[in-house]
Protein backbone atom coordinates (compact mmCIF):
# COMPACT_ATOMS: atom_id res chain seq x y z
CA UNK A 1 6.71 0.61 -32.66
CA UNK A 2 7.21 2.68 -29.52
CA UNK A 3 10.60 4.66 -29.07
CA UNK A 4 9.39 4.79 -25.30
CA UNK A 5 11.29 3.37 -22.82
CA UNK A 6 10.38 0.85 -20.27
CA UNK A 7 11.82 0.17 -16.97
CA UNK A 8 11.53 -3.31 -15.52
CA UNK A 9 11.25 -3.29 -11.90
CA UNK A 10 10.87 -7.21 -10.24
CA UNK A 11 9.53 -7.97 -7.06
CA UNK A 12 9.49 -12.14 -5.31
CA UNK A 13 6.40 -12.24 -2.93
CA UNK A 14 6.62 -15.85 -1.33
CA UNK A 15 3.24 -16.08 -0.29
CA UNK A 16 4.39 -18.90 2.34
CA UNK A 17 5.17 -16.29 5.82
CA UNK A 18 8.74 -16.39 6.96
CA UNK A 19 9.87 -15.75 10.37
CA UNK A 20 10.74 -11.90 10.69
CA UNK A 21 13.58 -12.81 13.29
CA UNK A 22 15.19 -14.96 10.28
CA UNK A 23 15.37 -11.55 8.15
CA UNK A 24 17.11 -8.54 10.08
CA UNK A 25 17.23 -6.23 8.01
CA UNK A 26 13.37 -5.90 7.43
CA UNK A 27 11.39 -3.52 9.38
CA UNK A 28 7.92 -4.48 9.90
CA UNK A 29 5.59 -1.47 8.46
CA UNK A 30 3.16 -0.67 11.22
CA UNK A 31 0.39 1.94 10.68
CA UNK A 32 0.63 5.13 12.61
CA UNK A 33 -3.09 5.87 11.52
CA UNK A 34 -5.37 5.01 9.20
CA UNK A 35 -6.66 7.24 5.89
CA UNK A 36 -8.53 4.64 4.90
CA UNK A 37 -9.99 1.05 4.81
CA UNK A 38 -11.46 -1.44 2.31
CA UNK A 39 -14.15 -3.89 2.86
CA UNK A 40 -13.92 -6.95 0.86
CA UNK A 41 -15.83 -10.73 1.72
CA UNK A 42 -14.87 -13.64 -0.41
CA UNK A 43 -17.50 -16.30 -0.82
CA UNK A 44 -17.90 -19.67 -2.25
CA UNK A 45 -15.18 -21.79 -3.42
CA UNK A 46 -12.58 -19.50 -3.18
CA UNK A 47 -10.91 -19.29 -7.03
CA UNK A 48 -14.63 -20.38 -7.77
CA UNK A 49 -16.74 -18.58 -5.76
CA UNK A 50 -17.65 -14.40 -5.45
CA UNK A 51 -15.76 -11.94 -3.80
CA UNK A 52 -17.17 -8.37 -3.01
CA UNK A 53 -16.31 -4.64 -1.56
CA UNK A 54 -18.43 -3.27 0.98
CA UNK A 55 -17.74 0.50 0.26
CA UNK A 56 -19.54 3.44 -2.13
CA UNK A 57 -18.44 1.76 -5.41
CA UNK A 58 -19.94 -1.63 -4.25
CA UNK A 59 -17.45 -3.82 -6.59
CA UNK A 60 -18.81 -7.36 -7.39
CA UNK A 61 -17.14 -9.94 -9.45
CA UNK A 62 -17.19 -13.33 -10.01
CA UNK A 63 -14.24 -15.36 -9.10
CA UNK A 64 -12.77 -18.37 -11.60
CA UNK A 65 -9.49 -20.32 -11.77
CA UNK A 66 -7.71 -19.36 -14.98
CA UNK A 67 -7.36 -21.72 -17.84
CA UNK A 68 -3.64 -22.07 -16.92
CA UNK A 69 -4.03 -23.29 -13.73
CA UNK A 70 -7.11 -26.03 -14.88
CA UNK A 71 -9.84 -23.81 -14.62
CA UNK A 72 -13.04 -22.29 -16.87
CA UNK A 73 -11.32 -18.75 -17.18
CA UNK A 74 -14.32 -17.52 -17.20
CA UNK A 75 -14.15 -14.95 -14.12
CA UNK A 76 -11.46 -12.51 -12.44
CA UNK A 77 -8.89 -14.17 -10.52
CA UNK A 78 -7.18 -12.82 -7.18
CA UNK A 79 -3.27 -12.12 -9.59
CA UNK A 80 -5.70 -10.12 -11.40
CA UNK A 81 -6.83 -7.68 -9.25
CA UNK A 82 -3.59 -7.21 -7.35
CA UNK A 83 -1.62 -6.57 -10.52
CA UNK A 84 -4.66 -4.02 -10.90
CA UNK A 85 -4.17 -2.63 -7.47
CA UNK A 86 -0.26 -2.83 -7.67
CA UNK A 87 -0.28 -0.79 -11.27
CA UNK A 88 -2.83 2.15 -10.19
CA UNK A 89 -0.74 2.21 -6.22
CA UNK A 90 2.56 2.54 -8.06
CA UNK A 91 1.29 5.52 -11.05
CA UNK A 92 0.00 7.37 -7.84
CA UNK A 93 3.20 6.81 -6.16
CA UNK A 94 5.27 7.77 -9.14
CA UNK A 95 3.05 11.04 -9.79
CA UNK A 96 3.35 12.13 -6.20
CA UNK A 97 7.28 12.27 -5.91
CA UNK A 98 7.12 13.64 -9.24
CA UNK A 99 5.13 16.42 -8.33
CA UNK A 100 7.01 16.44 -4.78
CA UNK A 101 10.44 16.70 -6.87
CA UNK A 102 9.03 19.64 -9.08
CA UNK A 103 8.43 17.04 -12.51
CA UNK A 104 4.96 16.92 -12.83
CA UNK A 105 5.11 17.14 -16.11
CA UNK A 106 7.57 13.83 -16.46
CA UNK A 107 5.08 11.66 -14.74
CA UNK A 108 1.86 12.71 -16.75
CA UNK A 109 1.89 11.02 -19.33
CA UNK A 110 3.63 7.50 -17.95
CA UNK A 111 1.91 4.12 -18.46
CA UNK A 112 2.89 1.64 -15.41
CA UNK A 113 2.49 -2.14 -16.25
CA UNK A 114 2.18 -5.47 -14.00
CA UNK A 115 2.47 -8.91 -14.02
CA UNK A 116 1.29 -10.35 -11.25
CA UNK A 117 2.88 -14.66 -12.24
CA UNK A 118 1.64 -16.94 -9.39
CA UNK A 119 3.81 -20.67 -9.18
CA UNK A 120 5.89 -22.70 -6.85
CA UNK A 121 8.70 -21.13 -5.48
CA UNK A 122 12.19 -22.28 -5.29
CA UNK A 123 13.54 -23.55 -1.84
CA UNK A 124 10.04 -23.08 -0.53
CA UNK A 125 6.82 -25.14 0.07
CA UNK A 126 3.83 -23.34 -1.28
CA UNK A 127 2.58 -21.10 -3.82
CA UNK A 128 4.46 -17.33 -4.42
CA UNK A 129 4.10 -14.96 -6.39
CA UNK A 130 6.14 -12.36 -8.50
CA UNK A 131 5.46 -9.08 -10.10
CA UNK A 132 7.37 -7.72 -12.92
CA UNK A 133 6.53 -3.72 -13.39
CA UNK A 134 7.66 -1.68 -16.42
CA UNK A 135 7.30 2.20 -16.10
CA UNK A 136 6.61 3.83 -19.93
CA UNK A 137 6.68 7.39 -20.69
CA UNK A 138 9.76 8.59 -18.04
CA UNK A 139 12.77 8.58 -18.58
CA UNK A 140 14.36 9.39 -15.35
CA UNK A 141 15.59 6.32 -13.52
CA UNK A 142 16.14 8.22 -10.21
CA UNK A 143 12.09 9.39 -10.31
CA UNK A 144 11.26 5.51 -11.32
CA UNK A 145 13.17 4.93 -8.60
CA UNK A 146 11.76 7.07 -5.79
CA UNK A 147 7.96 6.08 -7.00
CA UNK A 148 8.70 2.37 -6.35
CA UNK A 149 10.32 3.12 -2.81
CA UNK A 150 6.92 5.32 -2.49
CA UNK A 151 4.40 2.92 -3.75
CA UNK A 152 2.72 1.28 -0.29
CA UNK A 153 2.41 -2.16 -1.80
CA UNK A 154 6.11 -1.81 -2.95
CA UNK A 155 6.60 -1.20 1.14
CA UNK A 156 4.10 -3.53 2.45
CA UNK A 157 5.90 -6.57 0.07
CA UNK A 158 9.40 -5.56 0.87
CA UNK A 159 8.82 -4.76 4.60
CA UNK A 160 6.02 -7.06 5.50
CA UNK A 161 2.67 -5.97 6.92
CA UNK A 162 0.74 -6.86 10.34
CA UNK A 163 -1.94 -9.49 9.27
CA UNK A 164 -4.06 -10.07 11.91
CA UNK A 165 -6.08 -12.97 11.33
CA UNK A 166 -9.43 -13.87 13.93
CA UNK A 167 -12.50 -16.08 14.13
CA UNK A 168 -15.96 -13.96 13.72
């Protein structure tokens, strides 16, 4: 058993858009510039189809509906890779304040966890999701903390993003 202590940290994603004039204290998170961008093309029957990045590591997997929701299980599933994405964003996040608040060697060891649960949402038409993250191997709250205010999906779900959405 592991003496190492987690830290939950829970995030509500209604994946149903709300209007930003209803919620004033968000602050829409515009880029300034760009660092840089992902390709990605989604094919086939969405849950059931392929989906694919168009960059130097080429990523291809096959898309299936989990078990849970009626499906084969037999593929990667879109909850999957963002509670991929989410847990690598928010150990980069975490090990960049460390080392920006002089504990590098706090954050070099930590472990951070997702779970990315997809259902209906209360008061709300729709599908949402919610992601649970625990941080293992730090102690410091404050550092835990300042990683998750840090982490740009943390910032993109709690401020909103510009989606731009057009025809090609």
């Amino acid at each position: 058993m592991s003496l190492v202590r987690q830290t939950t940290l829970r995030t509500v994603i209604p994946f149903v858009r709300r209007n930003i004039s209803q919620q004033p204290s968000r602050t829409l998170m515009t880029l300034k510039n760009t660092k840089y961008t992902a390709h990605a093309t989604a094919r086939g029957q969405g849950r059931n189809g392929e989906v694919k990045s168009y960059d130097d590591a080429g990523l291809e997997l096959r898309l299936a509906m989990p078990k849970s929701l009626g499906g084969k299980g037999d593929g990667q599933n879109p909850e999957q890779l963002f509670a991929m994405g989410y847990a690598a964003c928010f150990l980069s996040a975490l090990q960049l304040v460390a080392g920006q608040q002089g504990k590098t060697d706090m954050a070099r060891n930590a472990v951070v966890h997702t779970q990315v649960h997809i259902g209906q949402p209360k008061d709300m038409d729709g599908f949402g999701v919610q992601v649970d993250i625990q941080v293992e191997g730090i102690q410091d709250n404050d550092l835990i903390k300042a990683g998750h205010e840090a982490c740009p999906y943390t910032r993109a779900l709690k401020h909103g993003v510009v989606v731009n959405v057009e025809k090609k």
